[in-house]
PDB file of N, CA and C in Angstrom:
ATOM      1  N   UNK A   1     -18.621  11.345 -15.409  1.00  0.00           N
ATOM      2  CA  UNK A   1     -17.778  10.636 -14.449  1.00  0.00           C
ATOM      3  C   UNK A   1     -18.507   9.437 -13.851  1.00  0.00           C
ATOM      4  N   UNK A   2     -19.919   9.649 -13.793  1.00  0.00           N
ATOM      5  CA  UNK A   2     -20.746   8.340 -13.550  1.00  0.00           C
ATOM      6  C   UNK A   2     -20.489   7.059 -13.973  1.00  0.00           C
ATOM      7  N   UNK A   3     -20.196   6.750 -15.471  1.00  0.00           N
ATOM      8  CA  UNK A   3     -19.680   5.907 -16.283  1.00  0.00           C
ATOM      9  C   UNK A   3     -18.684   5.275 -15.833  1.00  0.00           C
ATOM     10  N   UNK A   4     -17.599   5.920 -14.936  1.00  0.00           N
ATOM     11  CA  UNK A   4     -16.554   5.389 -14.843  1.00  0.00           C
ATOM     12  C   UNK A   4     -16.354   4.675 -13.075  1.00  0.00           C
ATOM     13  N   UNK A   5     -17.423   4.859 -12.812  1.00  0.00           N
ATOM     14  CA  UNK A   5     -17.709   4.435 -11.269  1.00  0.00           C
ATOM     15  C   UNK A   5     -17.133   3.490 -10.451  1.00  0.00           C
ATOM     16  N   UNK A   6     -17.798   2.204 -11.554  1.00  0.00           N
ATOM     17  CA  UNK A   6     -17.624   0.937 -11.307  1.00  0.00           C
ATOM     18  C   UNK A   6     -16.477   0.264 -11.495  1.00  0.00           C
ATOM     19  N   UNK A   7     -15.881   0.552 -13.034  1.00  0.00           N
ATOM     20  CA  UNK A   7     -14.365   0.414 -13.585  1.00  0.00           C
ATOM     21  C   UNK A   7     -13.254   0.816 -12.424  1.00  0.00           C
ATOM     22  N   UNK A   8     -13.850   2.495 -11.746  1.00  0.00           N
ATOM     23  CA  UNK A   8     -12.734   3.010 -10.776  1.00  0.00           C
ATOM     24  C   UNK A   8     -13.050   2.262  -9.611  1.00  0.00           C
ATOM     25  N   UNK A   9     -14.050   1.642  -9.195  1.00  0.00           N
ATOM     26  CA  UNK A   9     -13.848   0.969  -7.485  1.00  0.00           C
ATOM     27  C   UNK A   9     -13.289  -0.676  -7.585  1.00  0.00           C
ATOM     28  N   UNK A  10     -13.427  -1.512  -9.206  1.00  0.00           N
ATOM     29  CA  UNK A  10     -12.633  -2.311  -9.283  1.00  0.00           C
ATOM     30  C   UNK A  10     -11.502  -2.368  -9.388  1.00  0.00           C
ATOM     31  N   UNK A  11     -10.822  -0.832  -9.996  1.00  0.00           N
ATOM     32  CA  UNK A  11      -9.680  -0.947 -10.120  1.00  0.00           C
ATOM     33  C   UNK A  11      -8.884  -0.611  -8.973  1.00  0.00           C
ATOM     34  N   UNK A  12      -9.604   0.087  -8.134  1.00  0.00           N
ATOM     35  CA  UNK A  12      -8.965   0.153  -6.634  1.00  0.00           C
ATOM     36  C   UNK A  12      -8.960  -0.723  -5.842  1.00  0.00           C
ATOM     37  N   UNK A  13     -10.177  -2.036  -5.978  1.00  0.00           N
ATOM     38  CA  UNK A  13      -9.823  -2.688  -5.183  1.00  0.00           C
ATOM     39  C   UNK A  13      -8.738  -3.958  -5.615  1.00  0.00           C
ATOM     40  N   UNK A  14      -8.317  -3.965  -7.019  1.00  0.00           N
ATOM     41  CA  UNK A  14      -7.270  -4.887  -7.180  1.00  0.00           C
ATOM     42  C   UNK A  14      -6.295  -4.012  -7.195  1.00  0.00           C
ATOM     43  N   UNK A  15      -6.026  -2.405  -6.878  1.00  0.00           N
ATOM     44  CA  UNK A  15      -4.607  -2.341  -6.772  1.00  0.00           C
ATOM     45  C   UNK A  15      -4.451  -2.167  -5.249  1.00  0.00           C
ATOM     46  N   UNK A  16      -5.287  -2.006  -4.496  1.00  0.00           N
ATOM     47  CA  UNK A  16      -5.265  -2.284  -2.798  1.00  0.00           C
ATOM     48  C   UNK A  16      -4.921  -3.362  -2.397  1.00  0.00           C
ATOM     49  N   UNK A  17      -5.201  -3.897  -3.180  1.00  0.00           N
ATOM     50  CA  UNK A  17      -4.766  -5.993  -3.018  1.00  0.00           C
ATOM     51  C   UNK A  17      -3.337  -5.887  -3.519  1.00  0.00           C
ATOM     52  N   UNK A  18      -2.904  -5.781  -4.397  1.00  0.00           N
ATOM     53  CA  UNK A  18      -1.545  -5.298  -4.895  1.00  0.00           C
ATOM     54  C   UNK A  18      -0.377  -4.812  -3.952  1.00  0.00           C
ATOM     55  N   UNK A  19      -1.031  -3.726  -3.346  1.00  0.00           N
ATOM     56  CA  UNK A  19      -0.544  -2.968  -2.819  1.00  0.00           C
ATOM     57  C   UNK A  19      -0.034  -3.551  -1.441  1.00  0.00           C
ATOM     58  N   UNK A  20      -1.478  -3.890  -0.954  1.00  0.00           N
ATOM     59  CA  UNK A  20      -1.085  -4.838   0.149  1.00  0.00           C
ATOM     60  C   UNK A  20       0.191  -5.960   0.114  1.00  0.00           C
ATOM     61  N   UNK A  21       0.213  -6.412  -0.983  1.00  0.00           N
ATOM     62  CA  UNK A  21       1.007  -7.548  -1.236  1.00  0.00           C
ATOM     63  C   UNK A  21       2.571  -7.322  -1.320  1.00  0.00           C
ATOM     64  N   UNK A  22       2.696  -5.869  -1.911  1.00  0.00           N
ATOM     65  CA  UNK A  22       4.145  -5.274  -2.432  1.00  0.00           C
ATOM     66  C   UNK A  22       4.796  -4.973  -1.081  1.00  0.00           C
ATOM     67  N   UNK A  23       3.505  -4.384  -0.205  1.00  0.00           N
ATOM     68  CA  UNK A  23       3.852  -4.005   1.075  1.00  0.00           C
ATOM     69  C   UNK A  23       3.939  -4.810   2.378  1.00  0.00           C
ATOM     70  N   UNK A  24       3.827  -5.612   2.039  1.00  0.00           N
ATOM     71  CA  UNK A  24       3.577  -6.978   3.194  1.00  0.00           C
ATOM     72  C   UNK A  24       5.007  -7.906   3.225  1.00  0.00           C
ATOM     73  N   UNK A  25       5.634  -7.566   1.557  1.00  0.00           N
ATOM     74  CA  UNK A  25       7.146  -8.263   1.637  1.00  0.00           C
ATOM     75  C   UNK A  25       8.276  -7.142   1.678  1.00  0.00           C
ATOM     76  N   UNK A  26       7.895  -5.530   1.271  1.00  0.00           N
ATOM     77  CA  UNK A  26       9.207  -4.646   1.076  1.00  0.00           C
ATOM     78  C   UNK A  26       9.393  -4.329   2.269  1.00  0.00           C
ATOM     79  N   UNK A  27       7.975  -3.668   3.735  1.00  0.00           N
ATOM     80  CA  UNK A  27       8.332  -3.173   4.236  1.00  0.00           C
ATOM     81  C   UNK A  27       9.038  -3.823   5.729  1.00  0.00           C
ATOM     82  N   UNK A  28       8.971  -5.233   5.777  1.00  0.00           N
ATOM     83  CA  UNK A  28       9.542  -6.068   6.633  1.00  0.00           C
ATOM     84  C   UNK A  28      11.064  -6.139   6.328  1.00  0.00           C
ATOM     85  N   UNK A  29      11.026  -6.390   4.933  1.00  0.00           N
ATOM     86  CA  UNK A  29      12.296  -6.223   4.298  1.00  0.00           C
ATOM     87  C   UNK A  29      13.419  -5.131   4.897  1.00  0.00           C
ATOM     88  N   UNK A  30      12.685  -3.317   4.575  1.00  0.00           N
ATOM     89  CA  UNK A  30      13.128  -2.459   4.570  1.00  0.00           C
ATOM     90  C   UNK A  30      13.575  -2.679   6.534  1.00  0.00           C
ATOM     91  N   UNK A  31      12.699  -3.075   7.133  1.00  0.00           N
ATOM     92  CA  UNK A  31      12.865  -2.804   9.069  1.00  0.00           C
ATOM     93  C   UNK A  31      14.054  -3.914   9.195  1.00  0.00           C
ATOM     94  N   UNK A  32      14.376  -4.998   8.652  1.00  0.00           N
ATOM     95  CA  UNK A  32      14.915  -5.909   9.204  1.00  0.00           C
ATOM     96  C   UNK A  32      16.536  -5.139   8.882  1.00  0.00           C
ATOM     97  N   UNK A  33      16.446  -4.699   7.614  1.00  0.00           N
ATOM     98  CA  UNK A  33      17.902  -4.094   7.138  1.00  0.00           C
ATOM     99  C   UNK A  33      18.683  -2.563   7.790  1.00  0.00           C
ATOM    100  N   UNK A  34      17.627  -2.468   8.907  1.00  0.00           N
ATOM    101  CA  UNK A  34      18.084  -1.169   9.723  1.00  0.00           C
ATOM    102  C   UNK A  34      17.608  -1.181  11.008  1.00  0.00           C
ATOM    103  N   UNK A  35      17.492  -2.706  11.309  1.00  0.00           N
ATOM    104  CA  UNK A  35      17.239  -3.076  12.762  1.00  0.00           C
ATOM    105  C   UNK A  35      18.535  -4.033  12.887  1.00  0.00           C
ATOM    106  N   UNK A  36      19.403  -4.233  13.776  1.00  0.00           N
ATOM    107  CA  UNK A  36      20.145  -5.235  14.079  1.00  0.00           C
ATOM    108  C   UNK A  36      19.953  -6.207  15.011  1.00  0.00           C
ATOM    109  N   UNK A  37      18.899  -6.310  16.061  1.00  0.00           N
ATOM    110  CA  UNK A  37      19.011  -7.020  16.652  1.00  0.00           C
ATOM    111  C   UNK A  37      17.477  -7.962  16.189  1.00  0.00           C
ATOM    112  N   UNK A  38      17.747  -9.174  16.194  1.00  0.00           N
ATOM    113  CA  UNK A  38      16.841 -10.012  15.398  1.00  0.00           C
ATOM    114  C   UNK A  38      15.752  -9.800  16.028  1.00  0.00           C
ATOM    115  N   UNK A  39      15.530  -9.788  17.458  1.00  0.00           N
ATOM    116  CA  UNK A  39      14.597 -10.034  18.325  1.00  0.00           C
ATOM    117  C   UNK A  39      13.605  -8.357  18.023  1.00  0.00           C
ATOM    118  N   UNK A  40      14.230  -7.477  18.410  1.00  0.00           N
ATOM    119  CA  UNK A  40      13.714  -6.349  17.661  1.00  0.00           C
ATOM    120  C   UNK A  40      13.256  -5.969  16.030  1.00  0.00           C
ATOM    121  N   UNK A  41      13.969  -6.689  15.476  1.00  0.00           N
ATOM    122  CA  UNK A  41      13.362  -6.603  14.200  1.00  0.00           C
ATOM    123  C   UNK A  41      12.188  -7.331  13.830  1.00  0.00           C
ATOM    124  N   UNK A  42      12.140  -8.314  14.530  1.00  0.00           N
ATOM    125  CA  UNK A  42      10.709  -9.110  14.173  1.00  0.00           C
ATOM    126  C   UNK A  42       9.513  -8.574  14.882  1.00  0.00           C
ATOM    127  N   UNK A  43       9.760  -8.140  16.020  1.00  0.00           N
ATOM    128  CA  UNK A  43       8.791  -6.739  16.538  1.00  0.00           C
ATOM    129  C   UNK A  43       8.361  -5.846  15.815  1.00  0.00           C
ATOM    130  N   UNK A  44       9.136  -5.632  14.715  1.00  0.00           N
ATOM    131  CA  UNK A  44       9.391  -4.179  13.995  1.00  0.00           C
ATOM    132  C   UNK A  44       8.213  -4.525  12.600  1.00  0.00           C
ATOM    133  N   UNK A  45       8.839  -5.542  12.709  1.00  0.00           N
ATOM    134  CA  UNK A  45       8.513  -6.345  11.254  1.00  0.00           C
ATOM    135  C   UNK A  45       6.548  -6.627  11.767  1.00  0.00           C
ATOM    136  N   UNK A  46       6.295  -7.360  12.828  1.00  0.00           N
ATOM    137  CA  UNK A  46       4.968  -7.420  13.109  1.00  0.00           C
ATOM    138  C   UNK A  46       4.392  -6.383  13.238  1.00  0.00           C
ATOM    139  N   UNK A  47       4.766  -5.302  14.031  1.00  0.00           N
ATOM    140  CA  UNK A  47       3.743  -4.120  14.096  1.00  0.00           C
ATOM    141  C   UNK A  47       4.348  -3.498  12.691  1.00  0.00           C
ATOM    142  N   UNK A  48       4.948  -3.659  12.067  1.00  0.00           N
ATOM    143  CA  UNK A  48       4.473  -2.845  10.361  1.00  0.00           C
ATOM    144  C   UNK A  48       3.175  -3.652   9.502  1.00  0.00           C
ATOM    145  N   UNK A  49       3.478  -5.166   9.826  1.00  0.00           N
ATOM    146  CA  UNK A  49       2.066  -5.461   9.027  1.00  0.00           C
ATOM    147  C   UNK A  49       1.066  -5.472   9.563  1.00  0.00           C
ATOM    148  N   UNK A  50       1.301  -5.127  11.116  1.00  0.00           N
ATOM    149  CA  UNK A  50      -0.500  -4.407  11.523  1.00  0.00           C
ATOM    150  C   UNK A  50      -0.922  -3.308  11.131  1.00  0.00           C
ATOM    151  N   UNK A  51      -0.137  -2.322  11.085  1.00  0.00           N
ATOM    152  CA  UNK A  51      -0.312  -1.044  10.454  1.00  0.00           C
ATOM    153  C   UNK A  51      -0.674  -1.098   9.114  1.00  0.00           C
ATOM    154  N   UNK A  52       0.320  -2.101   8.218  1.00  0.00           N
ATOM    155  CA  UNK A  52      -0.206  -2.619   6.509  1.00  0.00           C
ATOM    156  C   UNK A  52      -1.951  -2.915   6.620  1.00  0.00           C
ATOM    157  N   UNK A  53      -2.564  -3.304   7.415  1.00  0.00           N
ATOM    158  CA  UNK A  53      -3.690  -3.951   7.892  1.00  0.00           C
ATOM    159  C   UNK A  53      -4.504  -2.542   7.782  1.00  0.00           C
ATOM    160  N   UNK A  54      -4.210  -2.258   8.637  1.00  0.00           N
ATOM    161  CA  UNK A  54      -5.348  -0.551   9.070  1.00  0.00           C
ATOM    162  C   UNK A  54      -5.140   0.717   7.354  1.00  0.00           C
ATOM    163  N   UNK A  55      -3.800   0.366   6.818  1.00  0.00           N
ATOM    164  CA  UNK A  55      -4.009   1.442   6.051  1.00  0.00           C
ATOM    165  C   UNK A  55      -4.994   0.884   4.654  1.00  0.00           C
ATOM    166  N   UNK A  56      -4.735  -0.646   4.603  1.00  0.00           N
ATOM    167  CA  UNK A  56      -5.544  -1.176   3.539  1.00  0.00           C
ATOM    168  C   UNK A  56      -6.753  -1.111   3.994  1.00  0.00           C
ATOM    169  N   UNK A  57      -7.476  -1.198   5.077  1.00  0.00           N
ATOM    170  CA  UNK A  57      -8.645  -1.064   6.019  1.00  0.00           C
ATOM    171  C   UNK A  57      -8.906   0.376   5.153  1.00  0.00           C
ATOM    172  N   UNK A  58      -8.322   1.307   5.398  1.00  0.00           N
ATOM    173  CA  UNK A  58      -8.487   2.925   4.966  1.00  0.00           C
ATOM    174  C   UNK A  58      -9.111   2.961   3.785  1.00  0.00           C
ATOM    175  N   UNK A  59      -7.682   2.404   2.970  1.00  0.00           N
ATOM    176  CA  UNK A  59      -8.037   2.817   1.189  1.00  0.00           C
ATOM    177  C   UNK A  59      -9.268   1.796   1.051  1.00  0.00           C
ATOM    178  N   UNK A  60      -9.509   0.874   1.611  1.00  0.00           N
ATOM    179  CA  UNK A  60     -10.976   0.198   0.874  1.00  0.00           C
ATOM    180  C   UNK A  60     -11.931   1.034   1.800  1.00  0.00           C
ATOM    181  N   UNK A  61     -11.773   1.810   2.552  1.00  0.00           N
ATOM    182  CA  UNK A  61     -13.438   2.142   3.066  1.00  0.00           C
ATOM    183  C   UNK A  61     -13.561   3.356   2.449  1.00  0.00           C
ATOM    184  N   UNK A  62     -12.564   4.496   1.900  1.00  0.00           N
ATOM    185  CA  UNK A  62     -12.574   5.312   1.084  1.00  0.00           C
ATOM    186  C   UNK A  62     -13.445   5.002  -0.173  1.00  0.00           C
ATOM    187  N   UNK A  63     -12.635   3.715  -0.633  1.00  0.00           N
ATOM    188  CA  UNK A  63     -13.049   3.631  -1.900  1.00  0.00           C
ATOM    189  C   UNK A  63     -14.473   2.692  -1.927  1.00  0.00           C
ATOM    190  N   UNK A  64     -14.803   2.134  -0.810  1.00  0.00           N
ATOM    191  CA  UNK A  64     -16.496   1.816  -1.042  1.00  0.00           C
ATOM    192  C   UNK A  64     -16.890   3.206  -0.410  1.00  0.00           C
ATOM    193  N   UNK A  65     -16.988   4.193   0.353  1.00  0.00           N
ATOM    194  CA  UNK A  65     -17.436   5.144   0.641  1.00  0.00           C
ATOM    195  C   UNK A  65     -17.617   6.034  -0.897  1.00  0.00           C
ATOM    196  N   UNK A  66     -16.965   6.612  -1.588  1.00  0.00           N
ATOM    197  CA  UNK A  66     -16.803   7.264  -2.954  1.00  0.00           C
ATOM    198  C   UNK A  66     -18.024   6.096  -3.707  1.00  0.00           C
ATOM    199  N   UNK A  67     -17.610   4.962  -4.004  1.00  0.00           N
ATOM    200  CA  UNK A  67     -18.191   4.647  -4.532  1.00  0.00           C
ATOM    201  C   UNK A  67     -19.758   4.284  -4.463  1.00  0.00           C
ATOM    202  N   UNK A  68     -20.669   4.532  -3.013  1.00  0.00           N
ATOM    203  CA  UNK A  68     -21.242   4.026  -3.112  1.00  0.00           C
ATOM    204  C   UNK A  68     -21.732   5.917  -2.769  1.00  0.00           C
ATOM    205  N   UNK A  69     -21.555   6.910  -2.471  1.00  0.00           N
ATOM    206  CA  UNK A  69     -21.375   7.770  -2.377  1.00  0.00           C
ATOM    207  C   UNK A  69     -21.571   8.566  -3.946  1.00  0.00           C
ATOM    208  N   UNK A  70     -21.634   7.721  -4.578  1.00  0.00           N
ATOM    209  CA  UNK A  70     -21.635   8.393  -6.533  1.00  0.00           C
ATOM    210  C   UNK A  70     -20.441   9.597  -6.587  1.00  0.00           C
ATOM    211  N   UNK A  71     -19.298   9.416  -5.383  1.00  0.00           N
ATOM    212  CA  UNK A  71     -18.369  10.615  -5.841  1.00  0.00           C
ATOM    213  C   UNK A  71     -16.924   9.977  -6.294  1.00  0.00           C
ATOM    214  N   UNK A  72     -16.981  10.542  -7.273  1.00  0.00           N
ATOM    215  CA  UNK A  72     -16.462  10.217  -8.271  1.00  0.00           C
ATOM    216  C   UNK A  72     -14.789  10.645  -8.078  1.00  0.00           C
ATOM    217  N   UNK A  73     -14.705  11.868  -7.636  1.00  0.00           N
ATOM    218  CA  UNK A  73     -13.351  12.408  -7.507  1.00  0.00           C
ATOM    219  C   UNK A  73     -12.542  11.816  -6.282  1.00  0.00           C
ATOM    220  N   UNK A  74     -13.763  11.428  -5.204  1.00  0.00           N
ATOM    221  CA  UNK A  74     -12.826  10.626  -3.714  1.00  0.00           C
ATOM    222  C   UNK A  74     -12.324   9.297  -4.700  1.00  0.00           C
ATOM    223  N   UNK A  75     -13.203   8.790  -5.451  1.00  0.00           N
ATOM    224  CA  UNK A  75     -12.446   7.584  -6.144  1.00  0.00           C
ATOM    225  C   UNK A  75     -11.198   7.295  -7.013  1.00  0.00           C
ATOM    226  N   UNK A  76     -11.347   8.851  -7.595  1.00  0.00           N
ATOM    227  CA  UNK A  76      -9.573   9.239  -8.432  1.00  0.00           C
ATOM    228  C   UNK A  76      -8.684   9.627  -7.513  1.00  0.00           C
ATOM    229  N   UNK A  77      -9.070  10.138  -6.212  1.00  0.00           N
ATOM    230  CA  UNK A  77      -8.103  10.564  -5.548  1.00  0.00           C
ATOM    231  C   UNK A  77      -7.416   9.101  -4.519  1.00  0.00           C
ATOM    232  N   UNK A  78      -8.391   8.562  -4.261  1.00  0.00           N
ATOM    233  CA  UNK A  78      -7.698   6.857  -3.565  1.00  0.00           C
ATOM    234  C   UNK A  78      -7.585   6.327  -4.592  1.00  0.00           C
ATOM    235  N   UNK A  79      -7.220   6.588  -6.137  1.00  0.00           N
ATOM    236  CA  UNK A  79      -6.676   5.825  -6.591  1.00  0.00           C
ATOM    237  C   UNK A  79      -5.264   5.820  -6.924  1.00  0.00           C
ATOM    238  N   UNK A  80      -4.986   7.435  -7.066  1.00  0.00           N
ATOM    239  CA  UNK A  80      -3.786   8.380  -6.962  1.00  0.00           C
ATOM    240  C   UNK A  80      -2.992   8.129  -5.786  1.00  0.00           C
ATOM    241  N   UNK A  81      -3.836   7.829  -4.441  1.00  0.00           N
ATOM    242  CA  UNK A  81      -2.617   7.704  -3.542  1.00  0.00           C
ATOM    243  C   UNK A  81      -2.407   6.214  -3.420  1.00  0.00           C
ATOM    244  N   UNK A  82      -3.400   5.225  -3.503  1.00  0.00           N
ATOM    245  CA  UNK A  82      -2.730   3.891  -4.070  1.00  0.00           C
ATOM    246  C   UNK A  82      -1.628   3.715  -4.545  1.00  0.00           C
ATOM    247  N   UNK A  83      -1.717   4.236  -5.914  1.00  0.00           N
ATOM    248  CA  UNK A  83      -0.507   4.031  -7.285  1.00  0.00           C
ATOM    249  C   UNK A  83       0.622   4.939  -6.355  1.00  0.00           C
ATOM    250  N   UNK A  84       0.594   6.469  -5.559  1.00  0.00           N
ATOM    251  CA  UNK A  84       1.407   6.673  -5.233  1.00  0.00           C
ATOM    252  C   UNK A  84       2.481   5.682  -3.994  1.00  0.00           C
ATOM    253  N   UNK A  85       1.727   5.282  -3.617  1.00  0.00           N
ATOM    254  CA  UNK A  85       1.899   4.251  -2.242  1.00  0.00           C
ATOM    255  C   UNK A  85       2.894   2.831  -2.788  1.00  0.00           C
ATOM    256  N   UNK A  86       2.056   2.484  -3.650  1.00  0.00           N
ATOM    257  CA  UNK A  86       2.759   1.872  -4.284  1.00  0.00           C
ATOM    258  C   UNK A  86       4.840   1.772  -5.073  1.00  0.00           C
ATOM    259  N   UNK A  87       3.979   2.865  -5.726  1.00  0.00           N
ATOM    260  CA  UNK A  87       5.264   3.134  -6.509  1.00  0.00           C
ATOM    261  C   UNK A  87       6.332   3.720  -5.375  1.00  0.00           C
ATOM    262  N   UNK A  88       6.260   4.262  -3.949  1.00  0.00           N
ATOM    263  CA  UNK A  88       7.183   4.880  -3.368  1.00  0.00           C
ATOM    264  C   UNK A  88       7.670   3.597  -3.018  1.00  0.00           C
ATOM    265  N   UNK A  89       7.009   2.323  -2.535  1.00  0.00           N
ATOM    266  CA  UNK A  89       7.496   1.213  -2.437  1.00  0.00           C
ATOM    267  C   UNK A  89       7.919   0.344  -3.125  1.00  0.00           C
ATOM    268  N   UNK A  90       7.818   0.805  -4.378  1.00  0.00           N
ATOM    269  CA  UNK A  90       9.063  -0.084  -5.622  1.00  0.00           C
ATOM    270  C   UNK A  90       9.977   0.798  -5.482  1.00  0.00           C
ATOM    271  N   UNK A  91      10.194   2.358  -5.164  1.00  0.00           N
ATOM    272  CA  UNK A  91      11.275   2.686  -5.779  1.00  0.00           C
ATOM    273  C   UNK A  91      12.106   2.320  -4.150  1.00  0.00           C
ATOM    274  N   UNK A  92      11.883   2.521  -3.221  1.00  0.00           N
ATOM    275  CA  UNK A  92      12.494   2.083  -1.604  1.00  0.00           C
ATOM    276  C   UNK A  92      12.780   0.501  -2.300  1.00  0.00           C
ATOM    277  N   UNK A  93      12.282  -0.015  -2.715  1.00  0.00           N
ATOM    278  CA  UNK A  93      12.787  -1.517  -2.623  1.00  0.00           C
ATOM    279  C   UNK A  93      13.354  -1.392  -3.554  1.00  0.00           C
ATOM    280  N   UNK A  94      13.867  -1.238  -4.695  1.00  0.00           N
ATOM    281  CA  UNK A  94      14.469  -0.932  -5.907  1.00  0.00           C
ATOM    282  C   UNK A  94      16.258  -0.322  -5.353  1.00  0.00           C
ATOM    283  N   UNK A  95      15.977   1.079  -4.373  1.00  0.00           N
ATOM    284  CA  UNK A  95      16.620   1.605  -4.110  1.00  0.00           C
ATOM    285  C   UNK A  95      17.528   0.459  -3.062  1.00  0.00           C
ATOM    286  N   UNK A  96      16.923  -0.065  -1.955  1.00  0.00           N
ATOM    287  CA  UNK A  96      17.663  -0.845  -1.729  1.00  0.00           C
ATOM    288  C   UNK A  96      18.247  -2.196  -1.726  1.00  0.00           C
ATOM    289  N   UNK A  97      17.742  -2.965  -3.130  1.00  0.00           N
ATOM    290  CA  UNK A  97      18.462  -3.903  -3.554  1.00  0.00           C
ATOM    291  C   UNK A  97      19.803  -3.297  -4.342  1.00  0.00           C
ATOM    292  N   UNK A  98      20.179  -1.955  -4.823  1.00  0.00           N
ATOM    293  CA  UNK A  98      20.659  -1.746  -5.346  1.00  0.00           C
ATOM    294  C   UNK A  98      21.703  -1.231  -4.127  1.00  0.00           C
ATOM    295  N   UNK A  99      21.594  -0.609  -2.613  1.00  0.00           N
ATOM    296  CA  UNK A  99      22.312  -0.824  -1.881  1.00  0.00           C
ATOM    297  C   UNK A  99      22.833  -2.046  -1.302  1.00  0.00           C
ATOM    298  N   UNK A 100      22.229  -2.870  -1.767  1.00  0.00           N
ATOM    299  CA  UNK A 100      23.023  -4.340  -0.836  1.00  0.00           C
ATOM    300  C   UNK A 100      23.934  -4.654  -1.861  1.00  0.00           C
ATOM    301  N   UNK A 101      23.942  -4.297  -3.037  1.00  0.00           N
ATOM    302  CA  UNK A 101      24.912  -5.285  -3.992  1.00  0.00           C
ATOM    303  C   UNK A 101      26.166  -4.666  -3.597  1.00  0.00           C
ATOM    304  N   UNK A 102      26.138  -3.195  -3.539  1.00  0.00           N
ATOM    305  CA  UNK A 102      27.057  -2.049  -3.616  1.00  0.00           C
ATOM    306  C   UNK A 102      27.681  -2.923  -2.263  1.00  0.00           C
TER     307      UNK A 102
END
């Protein structure tokens, strides 16, 4: 698992960057479409990308912690909840472009 050390903390840190990015446009998205009043939604909308802030804060100190840590499994496991993190936020944004058309 040594071997794969370096490969796994690059690949976490470009899907944390990713991630950040997917999440920085769906989940403003998702608050504005179940907030009605504008003034509140942009409230809503700022404190979600502070929070976007602290959880990407998380997954990279995990994943330099594992990695510099030689443990190998904290590094599959922040990489697992990355990709999961991710993907719950394509399918929420997926899910609701497909409610607005309707």
């Amino acid at each position: 698992m040594n071997d794969y050390l370096l490969p796994l903390f690059i690949i976490n840190l470009i899907l944390t960057l990713v991630d950040a990015a997917i999440g920085y446009h769906v989940a403003p998205a998702l608050m504005r479409r179940f907030t009605p009043d504008s003034e509140t939604a942009e409230l809503s909308v700022r404190s979600m990308r502070t929070m976007l802030g602290g959880v990407v804060a998380l997954y990279m100190f995990f994943n330099c912690y594992g990695y510099f840590r030689q443990n190998g499994v904290m590094l599959a496991v922040v990489t697992a909840f990355v990709v999961l993190d991710m993907v719950a936020q394509l399918v929420v944004r997926l899910k609701m472009g497909k409610g607005m058309e309707e």
